[in-house]
N, C-alpha and C. Protein backbone atom coordinates (compact mmCIF):
# COMPACT_ATOMS: atom_id res chain seq x y z
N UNK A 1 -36.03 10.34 -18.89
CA UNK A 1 -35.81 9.27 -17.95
C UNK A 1 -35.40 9.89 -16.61
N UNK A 2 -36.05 9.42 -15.35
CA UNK A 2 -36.00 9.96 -14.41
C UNK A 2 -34.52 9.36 -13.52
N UNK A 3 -34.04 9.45 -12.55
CA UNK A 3 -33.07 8.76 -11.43
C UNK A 3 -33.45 7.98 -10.75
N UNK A 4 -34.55 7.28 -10.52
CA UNK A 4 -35.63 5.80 -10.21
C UNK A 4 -35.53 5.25 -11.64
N UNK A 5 -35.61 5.71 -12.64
CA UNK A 5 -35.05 4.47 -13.70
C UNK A 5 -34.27 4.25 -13.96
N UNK A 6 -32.80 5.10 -13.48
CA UNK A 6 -31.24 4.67 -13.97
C UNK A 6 -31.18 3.08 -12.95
N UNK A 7 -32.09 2.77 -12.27
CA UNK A 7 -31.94 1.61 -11.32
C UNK A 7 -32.61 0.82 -11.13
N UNK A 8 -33.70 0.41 -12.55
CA UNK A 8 -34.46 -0.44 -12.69
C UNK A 8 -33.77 -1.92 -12.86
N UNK A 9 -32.84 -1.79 -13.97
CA UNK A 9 -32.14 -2.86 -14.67
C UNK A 9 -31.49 -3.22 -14.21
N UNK A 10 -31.28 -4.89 -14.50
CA UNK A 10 -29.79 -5.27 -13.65
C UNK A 10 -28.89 -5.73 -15.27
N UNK A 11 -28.14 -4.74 -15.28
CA UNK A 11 -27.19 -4.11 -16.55
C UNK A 11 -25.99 -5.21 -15.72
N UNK A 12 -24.69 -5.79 -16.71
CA UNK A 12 -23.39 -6.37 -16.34
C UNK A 12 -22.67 -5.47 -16.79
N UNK A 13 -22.86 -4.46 -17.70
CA UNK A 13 -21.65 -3.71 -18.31
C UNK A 13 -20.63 -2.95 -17.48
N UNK A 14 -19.43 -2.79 -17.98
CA UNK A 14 -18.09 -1.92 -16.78
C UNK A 14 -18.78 -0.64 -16.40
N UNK A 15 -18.44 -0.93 -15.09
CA UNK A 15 -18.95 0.48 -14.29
C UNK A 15 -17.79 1.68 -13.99
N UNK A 16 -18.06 3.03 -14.27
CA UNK A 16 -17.23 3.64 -13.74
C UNK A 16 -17.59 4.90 -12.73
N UNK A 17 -16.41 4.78 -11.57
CA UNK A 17 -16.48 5.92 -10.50
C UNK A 17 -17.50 7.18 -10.84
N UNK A 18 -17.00 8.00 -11.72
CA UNK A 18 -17.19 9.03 -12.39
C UNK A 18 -19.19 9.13 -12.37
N UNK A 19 -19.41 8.01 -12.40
CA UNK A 19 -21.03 7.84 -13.34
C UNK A 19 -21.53 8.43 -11.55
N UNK A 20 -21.09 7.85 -10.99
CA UNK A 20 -21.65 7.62 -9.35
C UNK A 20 -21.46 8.61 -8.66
N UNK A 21 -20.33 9.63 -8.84
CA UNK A 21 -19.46 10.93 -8.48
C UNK A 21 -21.17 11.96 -8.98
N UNK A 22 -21.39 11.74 -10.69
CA UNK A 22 -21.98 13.14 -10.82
C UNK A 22 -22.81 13.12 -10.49
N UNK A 23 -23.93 11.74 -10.29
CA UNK A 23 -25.27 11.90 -9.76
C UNK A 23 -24.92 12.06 -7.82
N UNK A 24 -23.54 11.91 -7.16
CA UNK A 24 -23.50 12.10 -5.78
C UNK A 24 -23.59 13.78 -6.11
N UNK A 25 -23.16 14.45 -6.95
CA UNK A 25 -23.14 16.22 -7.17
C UNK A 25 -24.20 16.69 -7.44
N UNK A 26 -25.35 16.03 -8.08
CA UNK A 26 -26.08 16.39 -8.79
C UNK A 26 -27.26 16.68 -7.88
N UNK A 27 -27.34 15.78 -6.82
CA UNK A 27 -28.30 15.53 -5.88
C UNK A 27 -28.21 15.70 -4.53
N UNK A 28 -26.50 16.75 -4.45
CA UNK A 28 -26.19 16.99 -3.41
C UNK A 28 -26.99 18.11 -2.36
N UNK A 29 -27.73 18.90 -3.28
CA UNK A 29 -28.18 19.95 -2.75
C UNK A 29 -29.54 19.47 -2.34
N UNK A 30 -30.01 18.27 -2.53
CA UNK A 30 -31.32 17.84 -2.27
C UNK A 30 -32.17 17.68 -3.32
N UNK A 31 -32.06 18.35 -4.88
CA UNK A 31 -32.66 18.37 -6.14
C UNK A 31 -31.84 18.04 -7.23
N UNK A 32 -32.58 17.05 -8.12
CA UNK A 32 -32.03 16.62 -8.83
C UNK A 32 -32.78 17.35 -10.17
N UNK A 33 -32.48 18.50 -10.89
CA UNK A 33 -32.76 18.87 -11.52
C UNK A 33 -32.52 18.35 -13.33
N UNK A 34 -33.56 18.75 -14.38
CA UNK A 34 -33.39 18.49 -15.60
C UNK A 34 -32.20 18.78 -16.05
N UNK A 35 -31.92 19.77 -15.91
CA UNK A 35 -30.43 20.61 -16.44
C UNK A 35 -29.45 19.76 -15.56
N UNK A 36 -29.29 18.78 -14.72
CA UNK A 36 -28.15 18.07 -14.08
C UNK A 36 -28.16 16.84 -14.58
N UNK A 37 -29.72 16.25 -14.72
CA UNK A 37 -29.65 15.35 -15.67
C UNK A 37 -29.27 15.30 -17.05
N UNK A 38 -29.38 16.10 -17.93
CA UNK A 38 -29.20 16.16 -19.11
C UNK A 38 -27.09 16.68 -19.54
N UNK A 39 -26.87 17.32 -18.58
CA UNK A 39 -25.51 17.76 -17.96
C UNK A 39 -24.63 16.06 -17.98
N UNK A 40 -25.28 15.23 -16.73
CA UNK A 40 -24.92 14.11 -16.98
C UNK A 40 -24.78 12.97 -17.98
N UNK A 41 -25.95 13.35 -18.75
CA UNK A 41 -25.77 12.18 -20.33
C UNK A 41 -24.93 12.82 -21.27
N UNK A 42 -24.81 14.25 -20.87
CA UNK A 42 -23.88 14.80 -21.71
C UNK A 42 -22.77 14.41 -21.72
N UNK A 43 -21.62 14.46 -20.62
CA UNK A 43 -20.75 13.79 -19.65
C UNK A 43 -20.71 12.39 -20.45
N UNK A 44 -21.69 11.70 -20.07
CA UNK A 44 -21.43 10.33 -20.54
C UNK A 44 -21.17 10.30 -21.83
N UNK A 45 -21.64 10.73 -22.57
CA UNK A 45 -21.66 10.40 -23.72
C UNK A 45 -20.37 10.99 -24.16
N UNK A 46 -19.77 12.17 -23.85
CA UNK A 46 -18.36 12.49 -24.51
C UNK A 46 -17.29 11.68 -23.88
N UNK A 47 -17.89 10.72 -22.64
CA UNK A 47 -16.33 9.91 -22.45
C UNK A 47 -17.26 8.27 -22.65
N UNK A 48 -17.70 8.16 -23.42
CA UNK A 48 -17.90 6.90 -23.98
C UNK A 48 -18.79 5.84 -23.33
N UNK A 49 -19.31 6.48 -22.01
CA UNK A 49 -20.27 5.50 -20.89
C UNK A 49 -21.66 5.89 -21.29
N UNK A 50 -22.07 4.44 -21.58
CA UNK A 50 -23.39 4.55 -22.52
C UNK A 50 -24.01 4.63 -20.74
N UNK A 51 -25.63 4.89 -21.39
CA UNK A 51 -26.69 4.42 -20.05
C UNK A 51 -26.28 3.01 -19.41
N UNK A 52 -26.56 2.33 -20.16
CA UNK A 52 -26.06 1.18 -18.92
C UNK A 52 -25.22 1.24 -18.18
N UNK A 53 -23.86 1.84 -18.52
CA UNK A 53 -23.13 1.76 -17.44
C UNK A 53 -23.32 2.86 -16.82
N UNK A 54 -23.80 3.85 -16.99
CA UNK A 54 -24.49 4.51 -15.95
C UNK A 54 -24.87 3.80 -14.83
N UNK A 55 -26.10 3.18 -15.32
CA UNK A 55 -27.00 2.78 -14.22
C UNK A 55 -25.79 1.70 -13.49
N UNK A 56 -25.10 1.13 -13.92
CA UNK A 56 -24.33 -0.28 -13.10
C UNK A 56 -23.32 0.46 -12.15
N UNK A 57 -22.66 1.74 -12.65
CA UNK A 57 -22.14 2.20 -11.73
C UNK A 57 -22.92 2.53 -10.43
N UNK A 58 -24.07 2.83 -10.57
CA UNK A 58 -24.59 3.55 -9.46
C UNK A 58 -25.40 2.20 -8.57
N UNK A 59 -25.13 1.12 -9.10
CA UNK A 59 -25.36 0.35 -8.15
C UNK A 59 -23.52 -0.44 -7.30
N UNK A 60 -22.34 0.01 -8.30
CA UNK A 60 -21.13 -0.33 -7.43
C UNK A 60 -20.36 -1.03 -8.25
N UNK A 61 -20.88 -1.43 -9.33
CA UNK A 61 -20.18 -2.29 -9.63
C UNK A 61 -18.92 -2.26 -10.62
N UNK A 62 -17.75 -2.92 -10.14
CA UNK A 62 -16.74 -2.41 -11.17
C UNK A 62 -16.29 -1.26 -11.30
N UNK A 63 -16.31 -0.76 -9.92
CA UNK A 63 -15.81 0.99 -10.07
C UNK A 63 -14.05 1.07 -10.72
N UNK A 64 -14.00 1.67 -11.45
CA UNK A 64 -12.53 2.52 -11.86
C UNK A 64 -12.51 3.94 -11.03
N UNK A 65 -11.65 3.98 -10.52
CA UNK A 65 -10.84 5.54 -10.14
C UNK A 65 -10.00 5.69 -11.26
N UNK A 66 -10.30 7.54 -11.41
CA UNK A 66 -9.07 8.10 -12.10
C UNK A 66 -7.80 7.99 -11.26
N UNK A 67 -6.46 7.73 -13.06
CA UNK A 67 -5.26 7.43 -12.22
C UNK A 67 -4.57 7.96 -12.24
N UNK A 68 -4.65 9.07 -13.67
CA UNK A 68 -3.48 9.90 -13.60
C UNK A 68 -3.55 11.20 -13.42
N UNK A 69 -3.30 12.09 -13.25
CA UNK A 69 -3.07 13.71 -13.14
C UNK A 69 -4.38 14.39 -14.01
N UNK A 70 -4.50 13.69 -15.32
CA UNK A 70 -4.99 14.12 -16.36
C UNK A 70 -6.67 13.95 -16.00
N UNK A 71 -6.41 12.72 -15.90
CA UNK A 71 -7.95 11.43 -15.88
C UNK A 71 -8.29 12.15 -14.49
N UNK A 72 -7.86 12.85 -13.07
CA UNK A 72 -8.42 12.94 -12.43
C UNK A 72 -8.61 14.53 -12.74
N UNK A 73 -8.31 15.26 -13.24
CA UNK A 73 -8.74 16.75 -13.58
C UNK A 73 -9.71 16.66 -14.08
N UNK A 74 -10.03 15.82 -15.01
CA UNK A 74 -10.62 15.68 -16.19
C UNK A 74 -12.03 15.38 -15.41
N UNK A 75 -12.08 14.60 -14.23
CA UNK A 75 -13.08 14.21 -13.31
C UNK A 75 -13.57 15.40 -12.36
N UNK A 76 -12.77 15.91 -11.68
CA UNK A 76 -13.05 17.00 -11.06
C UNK A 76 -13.71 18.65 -12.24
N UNK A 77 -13.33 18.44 -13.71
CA UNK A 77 -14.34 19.19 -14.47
C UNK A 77 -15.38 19.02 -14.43
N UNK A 78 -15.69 17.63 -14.50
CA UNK A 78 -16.99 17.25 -14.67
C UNK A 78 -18.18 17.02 -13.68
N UNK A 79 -17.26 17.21 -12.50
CA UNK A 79 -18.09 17.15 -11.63
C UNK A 79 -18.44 18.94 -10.87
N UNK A 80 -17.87 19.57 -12.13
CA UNK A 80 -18.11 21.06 -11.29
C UNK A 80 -19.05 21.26 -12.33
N UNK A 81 -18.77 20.73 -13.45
CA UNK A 81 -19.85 21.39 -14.78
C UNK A 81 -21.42 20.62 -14.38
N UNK A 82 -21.10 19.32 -13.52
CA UNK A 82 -22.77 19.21 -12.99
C UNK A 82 -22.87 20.07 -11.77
N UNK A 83 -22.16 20.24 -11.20
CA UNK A 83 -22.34 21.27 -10.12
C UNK A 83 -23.23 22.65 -10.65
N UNK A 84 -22.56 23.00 -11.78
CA UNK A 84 -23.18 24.26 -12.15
C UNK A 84 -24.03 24.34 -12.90
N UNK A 85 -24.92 23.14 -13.41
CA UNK A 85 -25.64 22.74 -14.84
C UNK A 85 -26.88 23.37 -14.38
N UNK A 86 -27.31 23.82 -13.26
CA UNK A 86 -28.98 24.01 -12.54
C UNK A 86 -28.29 25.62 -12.19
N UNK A 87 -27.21 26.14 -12.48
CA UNK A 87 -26.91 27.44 -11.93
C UNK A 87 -26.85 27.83 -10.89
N UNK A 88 -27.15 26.66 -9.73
CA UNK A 88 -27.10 26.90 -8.38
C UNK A 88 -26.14 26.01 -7.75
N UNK A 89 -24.90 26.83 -7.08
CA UNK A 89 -23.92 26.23 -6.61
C UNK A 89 -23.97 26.19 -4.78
N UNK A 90 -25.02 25.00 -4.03
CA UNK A 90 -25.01 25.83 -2.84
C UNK A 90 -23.69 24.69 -2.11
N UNK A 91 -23.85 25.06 -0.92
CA UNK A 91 -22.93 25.10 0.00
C UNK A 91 -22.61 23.27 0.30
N UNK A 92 -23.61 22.77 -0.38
CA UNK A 92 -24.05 21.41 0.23
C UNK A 92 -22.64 20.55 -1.62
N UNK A 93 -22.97 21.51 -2.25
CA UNK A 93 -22.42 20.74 -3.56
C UNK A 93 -21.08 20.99 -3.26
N UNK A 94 -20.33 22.60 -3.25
CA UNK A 94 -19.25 22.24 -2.29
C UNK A 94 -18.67 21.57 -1.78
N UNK A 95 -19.17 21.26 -0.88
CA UNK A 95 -18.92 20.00 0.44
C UNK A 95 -18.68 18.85 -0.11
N UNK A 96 -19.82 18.38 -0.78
CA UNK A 96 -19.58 17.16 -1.99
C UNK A 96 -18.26 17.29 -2.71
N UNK A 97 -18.48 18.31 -3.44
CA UNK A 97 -17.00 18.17 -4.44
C UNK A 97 -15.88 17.95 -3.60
N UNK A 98 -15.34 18.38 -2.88
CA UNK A 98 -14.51 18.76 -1.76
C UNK A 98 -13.79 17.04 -1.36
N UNK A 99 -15.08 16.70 -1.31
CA UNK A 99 -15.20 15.23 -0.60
C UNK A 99 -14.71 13.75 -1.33
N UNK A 100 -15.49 13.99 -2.47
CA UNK A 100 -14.91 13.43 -3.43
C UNK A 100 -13.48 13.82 -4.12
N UNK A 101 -12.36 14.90 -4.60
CA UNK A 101 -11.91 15.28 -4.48
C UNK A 101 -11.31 14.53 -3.81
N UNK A 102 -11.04 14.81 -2.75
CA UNK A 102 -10.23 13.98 -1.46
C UNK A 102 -10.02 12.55 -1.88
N UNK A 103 -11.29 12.11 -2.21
CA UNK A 103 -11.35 10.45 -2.36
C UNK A 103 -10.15 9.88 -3.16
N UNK A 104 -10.30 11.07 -4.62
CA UNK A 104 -9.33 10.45 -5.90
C UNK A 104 -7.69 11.07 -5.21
N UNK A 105 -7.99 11.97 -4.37
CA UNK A 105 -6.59 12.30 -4.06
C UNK A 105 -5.64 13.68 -5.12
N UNK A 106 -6.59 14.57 -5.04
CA UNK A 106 -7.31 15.77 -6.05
C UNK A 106 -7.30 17.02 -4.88
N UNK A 107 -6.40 17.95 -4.53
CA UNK A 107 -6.74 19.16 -3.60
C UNK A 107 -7.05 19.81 -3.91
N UNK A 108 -8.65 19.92 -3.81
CA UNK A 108 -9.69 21.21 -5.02
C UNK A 108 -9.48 22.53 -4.33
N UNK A 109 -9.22 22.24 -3.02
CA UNK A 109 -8.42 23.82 -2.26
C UNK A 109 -7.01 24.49 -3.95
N UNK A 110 -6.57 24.38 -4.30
CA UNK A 110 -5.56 24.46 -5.49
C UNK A 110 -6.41 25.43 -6.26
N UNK A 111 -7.77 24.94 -6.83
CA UNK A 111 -8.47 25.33 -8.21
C UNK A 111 -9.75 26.41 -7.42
N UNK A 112 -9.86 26.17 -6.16
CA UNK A 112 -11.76 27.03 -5.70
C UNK A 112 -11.14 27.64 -4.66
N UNK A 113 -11.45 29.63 -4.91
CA UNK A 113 -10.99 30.23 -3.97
C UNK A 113 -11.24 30.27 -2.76
């Protein structure tokens, strides 16, 4: 399944931040590669967000932010493990992480030399 079909459906299920975060990482560099996709269902699937809410996040809806210390580490892993799922970490994914990061209120300056 390609990233033009995570946005075919109009899905109601709870949306979360996180779903919308890895495909903003994934596609930061301009390519959305197999290994980022498959990185991502991986992701989903160990914290319980089926496809649908995939796709509903990435249209907005019902976003959750991580709230605690834990839940937002736990976010910033996952958004480095799609960072690195294609083996290419350029300058543009960086920037992204960085950014997001900021958003949840996360100083990835702390963890990236």
């Amino acid at each position: 399944m390609g990233i033009v079909d995570w946005f075919k459906n109009d899905l109601s299920s709870r949306d979360r931040v996180l779903t919308r975060d890895l495909i903003s990482m994934a596609i930061a560099d301009g390519e959305f590669t197999e290994e980022e996709r498959l990185e991502i269902l991986r992701i989903c699937r160990s914290q319980g967000i089926s496809e649908q809410e995939l796709m509903d996040s990435m249209r907005g809806k019902n976003i959750c932010m991580p709230q605690t210390k834990e839940e937002r580490f736990n976010y910033i892993s996952h958004l480095i493990s799609v960072m690195n799922a294609d083996a290419v970490c350029s300058p543009l994914e960086v920037h992204t992480l960085k950014v997001l990061a900021n958003r949840i209120g996360f100083n990835i300056e702390e963890v990236l030399p």
